[in-house]
Each structure stands twice: as C-alpha cells, then as structure tokens.
PDB file of N, CA and C in Angstrom:
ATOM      1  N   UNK A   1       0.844  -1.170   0.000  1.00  0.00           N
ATOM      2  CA  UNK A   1       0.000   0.000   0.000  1.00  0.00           C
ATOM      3  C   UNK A   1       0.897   1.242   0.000  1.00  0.00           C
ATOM      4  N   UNK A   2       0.291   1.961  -0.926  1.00  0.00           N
ATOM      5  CA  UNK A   2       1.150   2.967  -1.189  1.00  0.00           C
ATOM      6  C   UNK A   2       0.805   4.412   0.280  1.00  0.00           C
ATOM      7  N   UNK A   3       1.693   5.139   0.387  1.00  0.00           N
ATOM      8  CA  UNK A   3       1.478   6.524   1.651  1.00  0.00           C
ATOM      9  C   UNK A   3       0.053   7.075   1.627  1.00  0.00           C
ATOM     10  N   UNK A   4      -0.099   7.119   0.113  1.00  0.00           N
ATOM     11  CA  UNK A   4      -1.025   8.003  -0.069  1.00  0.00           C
ATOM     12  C   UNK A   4      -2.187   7.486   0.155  1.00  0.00           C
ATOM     13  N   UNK A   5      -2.539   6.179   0.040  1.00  0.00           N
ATOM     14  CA  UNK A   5      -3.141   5.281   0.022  1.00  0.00           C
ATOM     15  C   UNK A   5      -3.838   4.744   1.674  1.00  0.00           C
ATOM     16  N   UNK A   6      -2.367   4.812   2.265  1.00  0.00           N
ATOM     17  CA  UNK A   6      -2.451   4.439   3.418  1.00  0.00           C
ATOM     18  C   UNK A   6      -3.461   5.897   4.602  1.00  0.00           C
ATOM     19  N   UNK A   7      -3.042   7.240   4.000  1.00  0.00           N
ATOM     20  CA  UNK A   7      -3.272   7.900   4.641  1.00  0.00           C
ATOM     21  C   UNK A   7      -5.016   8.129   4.429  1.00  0.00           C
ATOM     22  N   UNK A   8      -4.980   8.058   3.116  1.00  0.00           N
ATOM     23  CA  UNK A   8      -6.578   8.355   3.054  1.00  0.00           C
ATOM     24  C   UNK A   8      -7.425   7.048   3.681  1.00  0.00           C
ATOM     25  N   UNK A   9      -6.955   6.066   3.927  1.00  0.00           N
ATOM     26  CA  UNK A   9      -7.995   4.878   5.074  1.00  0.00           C
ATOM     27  C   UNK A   9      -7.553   5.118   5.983  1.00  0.00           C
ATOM     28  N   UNK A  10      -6.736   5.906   6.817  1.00  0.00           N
ATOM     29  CA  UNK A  10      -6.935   6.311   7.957  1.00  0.00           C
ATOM     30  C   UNK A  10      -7.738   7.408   8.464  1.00  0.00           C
ATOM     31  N   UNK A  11      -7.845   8.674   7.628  1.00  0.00           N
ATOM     32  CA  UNK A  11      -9.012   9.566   7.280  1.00  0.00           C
ATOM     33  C   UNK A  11     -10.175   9.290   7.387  1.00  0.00           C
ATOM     34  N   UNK A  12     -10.671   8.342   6.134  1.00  0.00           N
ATOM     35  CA  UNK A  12     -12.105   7.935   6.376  1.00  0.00           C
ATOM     36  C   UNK A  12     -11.783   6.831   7.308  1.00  0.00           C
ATOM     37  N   UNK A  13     -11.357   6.121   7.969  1.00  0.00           N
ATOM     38  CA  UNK A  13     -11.819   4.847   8.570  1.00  0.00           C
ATOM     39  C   UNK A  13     -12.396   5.882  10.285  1.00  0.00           C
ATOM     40  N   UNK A  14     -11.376   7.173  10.824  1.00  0.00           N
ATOM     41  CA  UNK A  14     -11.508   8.058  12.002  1.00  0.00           C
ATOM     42  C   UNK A  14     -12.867   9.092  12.048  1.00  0.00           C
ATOM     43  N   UNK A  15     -13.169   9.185   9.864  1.00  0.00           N
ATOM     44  CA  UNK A  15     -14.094  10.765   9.755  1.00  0.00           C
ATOM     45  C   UNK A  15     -13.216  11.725   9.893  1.00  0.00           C
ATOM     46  N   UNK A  16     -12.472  11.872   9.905  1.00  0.00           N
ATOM     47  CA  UNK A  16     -11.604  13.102  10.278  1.00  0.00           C
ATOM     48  C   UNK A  16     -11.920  13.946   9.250  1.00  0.00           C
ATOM     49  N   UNK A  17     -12.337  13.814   8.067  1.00  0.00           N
ATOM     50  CA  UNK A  17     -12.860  14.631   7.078  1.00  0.00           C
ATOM     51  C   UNK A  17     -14.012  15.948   7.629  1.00  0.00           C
ATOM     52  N   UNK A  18     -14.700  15.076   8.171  1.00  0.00           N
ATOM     53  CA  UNK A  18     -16.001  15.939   8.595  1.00  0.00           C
ATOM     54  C   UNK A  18     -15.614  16.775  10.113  1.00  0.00           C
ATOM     55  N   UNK A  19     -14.417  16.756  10.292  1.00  0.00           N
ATOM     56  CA  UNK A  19     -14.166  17.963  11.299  1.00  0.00           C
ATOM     57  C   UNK A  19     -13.020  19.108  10.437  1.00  0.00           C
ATOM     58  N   UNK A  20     -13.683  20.522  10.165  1.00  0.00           N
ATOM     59  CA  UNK A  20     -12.903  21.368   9.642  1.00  0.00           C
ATOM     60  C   UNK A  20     -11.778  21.676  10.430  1.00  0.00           C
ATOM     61  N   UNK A  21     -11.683  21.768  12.075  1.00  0.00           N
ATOM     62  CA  UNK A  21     -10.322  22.194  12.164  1.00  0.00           C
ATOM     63  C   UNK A  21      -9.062  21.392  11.945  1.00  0.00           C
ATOM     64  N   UNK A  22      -9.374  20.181  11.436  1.00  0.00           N
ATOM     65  CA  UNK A  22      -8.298  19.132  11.070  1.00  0.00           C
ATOM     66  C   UNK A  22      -8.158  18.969   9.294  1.00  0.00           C
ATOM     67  N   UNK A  23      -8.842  20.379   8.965  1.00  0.00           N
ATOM     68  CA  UNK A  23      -8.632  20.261   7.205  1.00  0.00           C
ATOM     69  C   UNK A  23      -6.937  20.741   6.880  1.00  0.00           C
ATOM     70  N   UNK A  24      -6.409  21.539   7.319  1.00  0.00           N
ATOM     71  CA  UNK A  24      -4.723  22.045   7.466  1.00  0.00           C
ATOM     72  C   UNK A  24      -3.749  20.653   7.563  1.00  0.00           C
ATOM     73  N   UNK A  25      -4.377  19.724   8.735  1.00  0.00           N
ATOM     74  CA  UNK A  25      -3.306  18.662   9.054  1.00  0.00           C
ATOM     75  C   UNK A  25      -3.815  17.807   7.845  1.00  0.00           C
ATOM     76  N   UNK A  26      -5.326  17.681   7.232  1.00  0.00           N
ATOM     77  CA  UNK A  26      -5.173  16.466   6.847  1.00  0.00           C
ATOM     78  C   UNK A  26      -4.362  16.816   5.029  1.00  0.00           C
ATOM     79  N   UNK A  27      -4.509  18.203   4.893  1.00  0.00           N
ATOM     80  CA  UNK A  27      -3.988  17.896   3.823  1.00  0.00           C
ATOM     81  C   UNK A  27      -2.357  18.211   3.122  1.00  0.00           C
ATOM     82  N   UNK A  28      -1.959  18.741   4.530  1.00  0.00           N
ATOM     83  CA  UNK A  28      -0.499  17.996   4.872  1.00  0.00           C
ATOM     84  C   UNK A  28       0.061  17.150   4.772  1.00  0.00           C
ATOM     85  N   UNK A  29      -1.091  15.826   5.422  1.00  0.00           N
ATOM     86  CA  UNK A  29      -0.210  14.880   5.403  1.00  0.00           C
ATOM     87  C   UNK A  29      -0.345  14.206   3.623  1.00  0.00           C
ATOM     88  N   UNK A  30      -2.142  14.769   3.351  1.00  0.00           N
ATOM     89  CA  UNK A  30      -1.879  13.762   2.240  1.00  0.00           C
ATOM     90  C   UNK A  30      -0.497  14.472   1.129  1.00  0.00           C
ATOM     91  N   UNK A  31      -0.362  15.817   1.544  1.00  0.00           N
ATOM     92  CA  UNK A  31       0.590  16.544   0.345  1.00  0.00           C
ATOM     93  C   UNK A  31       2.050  15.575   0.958  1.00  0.00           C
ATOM     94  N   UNK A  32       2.281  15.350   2.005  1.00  0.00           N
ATOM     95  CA  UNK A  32       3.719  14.769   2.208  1.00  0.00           C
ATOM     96  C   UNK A  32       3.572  13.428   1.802  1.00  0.00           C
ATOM     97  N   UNK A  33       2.615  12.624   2.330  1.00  0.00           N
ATOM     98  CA  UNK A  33       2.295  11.336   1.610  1.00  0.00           C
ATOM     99  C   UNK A  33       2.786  10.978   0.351  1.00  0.00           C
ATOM    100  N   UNK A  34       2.119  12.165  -0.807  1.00  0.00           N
ATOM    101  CA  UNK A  34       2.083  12.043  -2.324  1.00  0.00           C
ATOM    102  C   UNK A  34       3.848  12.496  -2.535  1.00  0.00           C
ATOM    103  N   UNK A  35       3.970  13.507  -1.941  1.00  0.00           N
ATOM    104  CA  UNK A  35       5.886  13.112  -1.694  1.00  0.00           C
ATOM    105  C   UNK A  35       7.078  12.159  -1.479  1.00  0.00           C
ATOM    106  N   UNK A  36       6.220  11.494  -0.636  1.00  0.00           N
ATOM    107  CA  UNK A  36       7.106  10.442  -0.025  1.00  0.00           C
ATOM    108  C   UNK A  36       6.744   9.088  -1.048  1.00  0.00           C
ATOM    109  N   UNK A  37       6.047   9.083  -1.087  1.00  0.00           N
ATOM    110  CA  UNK A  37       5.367   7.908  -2.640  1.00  0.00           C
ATOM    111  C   UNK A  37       6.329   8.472  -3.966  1.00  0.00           C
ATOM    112  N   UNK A  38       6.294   9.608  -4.116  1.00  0.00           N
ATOM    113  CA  UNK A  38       7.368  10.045  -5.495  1.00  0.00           C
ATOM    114  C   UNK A  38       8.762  10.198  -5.252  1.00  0.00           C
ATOM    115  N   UNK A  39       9.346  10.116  -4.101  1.00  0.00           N
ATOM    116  CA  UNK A  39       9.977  10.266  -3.778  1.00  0.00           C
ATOM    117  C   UNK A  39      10.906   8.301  -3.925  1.00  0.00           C
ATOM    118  N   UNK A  40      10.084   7.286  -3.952  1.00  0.00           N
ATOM    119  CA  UNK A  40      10.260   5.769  -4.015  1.00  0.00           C
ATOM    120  C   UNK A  40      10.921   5.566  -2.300  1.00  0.00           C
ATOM    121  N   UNK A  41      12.069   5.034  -3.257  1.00  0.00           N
ATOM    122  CA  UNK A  41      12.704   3.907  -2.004  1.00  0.00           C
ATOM    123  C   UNK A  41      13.909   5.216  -0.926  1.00  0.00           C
ATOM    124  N   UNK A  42      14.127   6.068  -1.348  1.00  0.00           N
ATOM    125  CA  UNK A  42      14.704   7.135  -0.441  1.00  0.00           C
ATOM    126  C   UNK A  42      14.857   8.403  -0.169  1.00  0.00           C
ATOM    127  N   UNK A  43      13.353   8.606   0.517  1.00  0.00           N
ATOM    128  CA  UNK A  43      13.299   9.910   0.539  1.00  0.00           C
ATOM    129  C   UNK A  43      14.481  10.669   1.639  1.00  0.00           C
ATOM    130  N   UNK A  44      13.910  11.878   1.511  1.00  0.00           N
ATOM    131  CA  UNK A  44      15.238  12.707   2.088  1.00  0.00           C
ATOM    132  C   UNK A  44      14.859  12.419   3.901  1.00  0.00           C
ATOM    133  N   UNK A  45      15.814  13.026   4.416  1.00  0.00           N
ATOM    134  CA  UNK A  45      15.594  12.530   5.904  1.00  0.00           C
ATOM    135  C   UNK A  45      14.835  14.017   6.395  1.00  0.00           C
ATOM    136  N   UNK A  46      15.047  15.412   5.830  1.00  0.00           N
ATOM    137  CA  UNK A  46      13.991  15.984   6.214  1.00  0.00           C
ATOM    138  C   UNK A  46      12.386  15.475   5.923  1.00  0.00           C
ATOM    139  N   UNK A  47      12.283  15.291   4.890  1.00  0.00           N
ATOM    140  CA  UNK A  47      10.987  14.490   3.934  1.00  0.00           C
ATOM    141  C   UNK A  47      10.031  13.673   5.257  1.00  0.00           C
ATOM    142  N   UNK A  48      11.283  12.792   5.607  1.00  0.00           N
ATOM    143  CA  UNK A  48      11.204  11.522   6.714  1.00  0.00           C
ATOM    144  C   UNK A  48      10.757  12.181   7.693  1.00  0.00           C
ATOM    145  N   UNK A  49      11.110  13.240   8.879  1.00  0.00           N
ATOM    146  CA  UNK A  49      11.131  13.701   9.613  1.00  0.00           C
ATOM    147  C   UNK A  49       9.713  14.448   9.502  1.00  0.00           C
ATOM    148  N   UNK A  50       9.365  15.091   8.670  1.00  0.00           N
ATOM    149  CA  UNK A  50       8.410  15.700   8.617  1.00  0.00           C
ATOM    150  C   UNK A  50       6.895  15.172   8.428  1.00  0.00           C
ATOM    151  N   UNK A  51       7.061  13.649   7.466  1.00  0.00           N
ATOM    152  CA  UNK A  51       6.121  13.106   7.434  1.00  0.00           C
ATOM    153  C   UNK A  51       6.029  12.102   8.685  1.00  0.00           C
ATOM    154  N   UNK A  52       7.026  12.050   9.260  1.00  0.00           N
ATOM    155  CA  UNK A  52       6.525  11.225  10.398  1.00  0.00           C
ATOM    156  C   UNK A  52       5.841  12.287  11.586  1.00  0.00           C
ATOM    157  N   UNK A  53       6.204  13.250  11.559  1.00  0.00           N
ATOM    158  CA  UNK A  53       5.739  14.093  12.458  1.00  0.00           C
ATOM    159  C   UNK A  53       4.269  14.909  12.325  1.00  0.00           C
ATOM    160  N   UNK A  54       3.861  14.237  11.020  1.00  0.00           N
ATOM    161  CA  UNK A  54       2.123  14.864  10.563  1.00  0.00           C
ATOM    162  C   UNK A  54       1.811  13.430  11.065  1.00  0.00           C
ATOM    163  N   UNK A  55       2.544  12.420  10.732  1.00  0.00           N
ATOM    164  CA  UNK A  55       1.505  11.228  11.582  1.00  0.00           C
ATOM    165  C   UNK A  55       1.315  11.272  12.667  1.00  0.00           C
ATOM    166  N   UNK A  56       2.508  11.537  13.908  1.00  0.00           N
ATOM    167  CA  UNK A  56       2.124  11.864  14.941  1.00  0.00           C
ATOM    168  C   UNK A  56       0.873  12.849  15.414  1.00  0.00           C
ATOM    169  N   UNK A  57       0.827  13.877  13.888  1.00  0.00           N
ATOM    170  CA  UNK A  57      -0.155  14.982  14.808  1.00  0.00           C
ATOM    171  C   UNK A  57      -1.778  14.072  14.449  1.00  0.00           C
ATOM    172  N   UNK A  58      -1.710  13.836  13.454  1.00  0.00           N
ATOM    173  CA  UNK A  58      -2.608  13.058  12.339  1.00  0.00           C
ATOM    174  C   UNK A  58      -3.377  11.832  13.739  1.00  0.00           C
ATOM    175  N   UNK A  59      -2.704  10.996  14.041  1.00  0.00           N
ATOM    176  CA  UNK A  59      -2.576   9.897  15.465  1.00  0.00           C
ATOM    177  C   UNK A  59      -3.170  11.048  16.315  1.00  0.00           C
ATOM    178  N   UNK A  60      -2.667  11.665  16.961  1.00  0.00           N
ATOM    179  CA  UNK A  60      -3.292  12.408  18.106  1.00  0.00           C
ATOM    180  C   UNK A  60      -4.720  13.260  17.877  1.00  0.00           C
ATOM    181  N   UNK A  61      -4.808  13.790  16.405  1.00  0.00           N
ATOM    182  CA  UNK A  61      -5.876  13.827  15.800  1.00  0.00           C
ATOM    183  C   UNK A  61      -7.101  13.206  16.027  1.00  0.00           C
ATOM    184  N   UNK A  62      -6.769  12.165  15.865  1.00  0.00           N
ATOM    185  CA  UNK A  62      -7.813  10.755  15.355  1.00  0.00           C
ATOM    186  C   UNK A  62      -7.777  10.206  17.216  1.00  0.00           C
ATOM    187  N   UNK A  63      -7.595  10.159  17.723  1.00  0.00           N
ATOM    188  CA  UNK A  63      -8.141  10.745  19.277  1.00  0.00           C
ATOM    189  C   UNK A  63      -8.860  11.486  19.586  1.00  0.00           C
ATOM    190  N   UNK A  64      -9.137  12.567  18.815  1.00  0.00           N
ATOM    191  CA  UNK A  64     -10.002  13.704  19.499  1.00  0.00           C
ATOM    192  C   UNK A  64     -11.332  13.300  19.080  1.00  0.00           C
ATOM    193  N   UNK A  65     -11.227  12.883  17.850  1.00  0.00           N
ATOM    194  CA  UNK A  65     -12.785  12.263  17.382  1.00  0.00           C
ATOM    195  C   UNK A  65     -13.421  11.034  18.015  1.00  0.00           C
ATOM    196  N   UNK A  66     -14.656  11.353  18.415  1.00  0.00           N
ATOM    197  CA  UNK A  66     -15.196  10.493  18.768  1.00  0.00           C
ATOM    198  C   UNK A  66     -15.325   8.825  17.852  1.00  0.00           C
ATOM    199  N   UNK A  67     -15.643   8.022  17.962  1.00  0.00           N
ATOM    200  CA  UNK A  67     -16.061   6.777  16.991  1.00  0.00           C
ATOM    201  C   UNK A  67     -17.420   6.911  16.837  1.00  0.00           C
ATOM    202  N   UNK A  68     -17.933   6.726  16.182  1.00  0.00           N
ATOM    203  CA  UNK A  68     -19.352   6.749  16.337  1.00  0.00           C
ATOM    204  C   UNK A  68     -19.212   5.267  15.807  1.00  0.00           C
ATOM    205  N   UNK A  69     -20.147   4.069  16.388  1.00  0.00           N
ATOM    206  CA  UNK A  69     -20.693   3.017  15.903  1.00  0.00           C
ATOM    207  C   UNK A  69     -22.204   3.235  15.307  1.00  0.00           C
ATOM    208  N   UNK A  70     -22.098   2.695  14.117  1.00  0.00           N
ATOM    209  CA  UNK A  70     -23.092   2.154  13.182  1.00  0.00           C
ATOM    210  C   UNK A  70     -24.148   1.115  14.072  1.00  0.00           C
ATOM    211  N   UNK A  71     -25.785   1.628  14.597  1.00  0.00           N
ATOM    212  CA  UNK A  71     -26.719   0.951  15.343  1.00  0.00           C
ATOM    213  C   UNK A  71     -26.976  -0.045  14.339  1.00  0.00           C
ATOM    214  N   UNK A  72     -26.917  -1.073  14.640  1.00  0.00           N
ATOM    215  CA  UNK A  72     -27.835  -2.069  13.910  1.00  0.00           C
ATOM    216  C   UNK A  72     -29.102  -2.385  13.858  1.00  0.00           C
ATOM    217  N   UNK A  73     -29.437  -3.247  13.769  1.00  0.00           N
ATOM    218  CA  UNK A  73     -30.944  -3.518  13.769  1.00  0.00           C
ATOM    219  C   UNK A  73     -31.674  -4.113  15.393  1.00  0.00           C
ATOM    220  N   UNK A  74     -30.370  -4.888  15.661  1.00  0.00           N
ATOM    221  CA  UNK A  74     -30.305  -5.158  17.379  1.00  0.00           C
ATOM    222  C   UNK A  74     -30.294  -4.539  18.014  1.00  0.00           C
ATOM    223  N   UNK A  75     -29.395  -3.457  17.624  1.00  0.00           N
ATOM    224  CA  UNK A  75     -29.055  -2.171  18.841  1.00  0.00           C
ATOM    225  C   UNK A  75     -30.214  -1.563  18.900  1.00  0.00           C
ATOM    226  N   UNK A  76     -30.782  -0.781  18.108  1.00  0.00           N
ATOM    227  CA  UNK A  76     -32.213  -0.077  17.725  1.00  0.00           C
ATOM    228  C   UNK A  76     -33.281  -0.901  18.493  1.00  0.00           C
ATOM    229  N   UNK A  77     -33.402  -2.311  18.381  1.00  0.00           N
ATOM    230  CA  UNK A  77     -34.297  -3.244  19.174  1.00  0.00           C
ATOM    231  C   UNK A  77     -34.024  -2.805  20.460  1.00  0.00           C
ATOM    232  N   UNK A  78     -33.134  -3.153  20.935  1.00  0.00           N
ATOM    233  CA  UNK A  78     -32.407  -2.685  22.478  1.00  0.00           C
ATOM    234  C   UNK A  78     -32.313  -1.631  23.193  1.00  0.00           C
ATOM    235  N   UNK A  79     -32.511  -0.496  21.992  1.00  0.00           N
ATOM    236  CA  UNK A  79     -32.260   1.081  23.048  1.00  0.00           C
ATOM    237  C   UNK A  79     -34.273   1.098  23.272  1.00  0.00           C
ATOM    238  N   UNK A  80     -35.151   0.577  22.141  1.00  0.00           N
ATOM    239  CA  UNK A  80     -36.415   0.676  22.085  1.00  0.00           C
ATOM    240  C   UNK A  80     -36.883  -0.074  23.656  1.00  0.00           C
ATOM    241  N   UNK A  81     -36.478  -1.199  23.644  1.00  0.00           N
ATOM    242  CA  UNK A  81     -36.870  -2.018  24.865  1.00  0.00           C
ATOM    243  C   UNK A  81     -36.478  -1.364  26.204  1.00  0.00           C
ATOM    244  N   UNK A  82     -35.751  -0.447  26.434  1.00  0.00           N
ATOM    245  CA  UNK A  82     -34.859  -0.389  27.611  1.00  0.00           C
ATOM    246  C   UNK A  82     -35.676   1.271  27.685  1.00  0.00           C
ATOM    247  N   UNK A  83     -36.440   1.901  26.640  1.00  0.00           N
ATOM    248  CA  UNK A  83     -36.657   3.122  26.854  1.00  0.00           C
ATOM    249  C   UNK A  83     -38.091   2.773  28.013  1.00  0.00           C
ATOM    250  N   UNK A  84     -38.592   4.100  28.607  1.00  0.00           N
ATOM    251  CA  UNK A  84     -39.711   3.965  29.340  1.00  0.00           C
ATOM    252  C   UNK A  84     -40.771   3.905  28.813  1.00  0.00           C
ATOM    253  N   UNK A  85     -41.991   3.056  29.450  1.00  0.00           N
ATOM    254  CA  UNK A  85     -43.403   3.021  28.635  1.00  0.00           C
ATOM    255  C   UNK A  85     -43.499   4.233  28.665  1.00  0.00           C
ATOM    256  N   UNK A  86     -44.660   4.190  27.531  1.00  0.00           N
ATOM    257  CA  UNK A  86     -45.097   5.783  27.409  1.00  0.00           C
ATOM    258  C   UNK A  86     -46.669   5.546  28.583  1.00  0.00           C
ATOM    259  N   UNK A  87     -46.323   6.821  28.987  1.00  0.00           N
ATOM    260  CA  UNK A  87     -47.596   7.390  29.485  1.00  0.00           C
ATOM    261  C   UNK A  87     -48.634   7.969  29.351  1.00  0.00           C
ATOM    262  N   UNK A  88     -49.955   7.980  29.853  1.00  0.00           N
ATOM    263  CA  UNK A  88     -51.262   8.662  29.687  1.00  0.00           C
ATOM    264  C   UNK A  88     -50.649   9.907  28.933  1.00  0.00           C
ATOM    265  N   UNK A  89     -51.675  10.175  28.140  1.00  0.00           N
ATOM    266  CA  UNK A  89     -51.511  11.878  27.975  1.00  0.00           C
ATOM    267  C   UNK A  89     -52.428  12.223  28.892  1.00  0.00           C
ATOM    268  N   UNK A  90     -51.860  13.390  29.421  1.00  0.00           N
ATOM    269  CA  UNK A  90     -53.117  14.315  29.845  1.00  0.00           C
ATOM    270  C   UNK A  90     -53.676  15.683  29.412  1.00  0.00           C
ATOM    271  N   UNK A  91     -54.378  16.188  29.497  1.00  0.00           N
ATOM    272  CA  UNK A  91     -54.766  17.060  28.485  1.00  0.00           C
ATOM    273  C   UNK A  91     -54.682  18.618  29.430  1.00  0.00           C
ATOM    274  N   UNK A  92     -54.071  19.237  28.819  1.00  0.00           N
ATOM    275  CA  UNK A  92     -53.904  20.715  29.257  1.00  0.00           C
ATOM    276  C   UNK A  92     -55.167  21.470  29.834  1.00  0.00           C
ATOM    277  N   UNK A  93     -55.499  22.400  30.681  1.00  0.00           N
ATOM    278  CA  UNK A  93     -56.444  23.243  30.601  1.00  0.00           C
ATOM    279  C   UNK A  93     -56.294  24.186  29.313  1.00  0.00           C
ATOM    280  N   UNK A  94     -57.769  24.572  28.946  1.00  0.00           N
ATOM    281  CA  UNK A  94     -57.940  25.335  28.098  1.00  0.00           C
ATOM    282  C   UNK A  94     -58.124  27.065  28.608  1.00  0.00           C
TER     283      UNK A  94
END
C-alpha cells in the first residue's frame, strides 16, 4: 500500500474529514504522503522527519474524534426495549 493510500484509510476509517479544524493537518499529510510515494525507495531525511511528524499529529488527531458506531438492527431493538413506557396523555387546561 502505497502513503497516499495508506493515509486516506486512515481519514475515512476516524471521519476526520467531517471535522474542519483538522482540514490544514489532513492535507499535509496527504501533500507529504504524495511526496514520499514520489519520492520511491529514499526519501530525504527531512521528507522523513516531517512526514513522520504529521503522523504523529494526524494519530493524536484521530483521538479527538469520537467513533461513532453504526446501530444495527439489534441495537435499535435494544435502546427501544430499555426506553420507558409511554404514558397517559393528559390534556392541558384550556
């Protein structure tokens, strides 16, 4: 798997897309990524240094976001069962 490759399934796999203040880092890393991919088998050691250091921020990033899990059809069964019966209405004065 190529950098570039690698970086964009870490993106979508976190969402990190859908938070704007992480639009600067993310497209950092993908610009160093697409560097370090053209760059082949030896990039420069600043190159190195720098793209390892957007992963670090990129990693600490992808911490701040929550996960959200996908409810299934079980889960949805389960939050329904566990909610409270509903109650009488009662009717307001007029």
């Amino acid at each position: 798997m190529k950098h570039a490759e690698a970086i964009e399934a870490a993106i979508t796999e976190r969402r990190l897309s859908t938070t704007p203040q992480f639009a600067p880092l993310l497209e950092l890393c993908r610009t160093l990524a697409a560097q370090v991919d053209t760059a082949g088998a030896e990039p420069s050691t600043r190159l190195t240094a720098a793209y390892l250091s957007a992963l670090k921020d990129l990693r600490r990033a992808a911490l701040e976001v929550p996960v959200r899990v996908e409810a299934n059809a079980l889960t949805r069964l389960r939050r329904l069962r566990d909610m409270p019966a509903p109650t009488k209405k009662t009717r307001l004065p007029a």
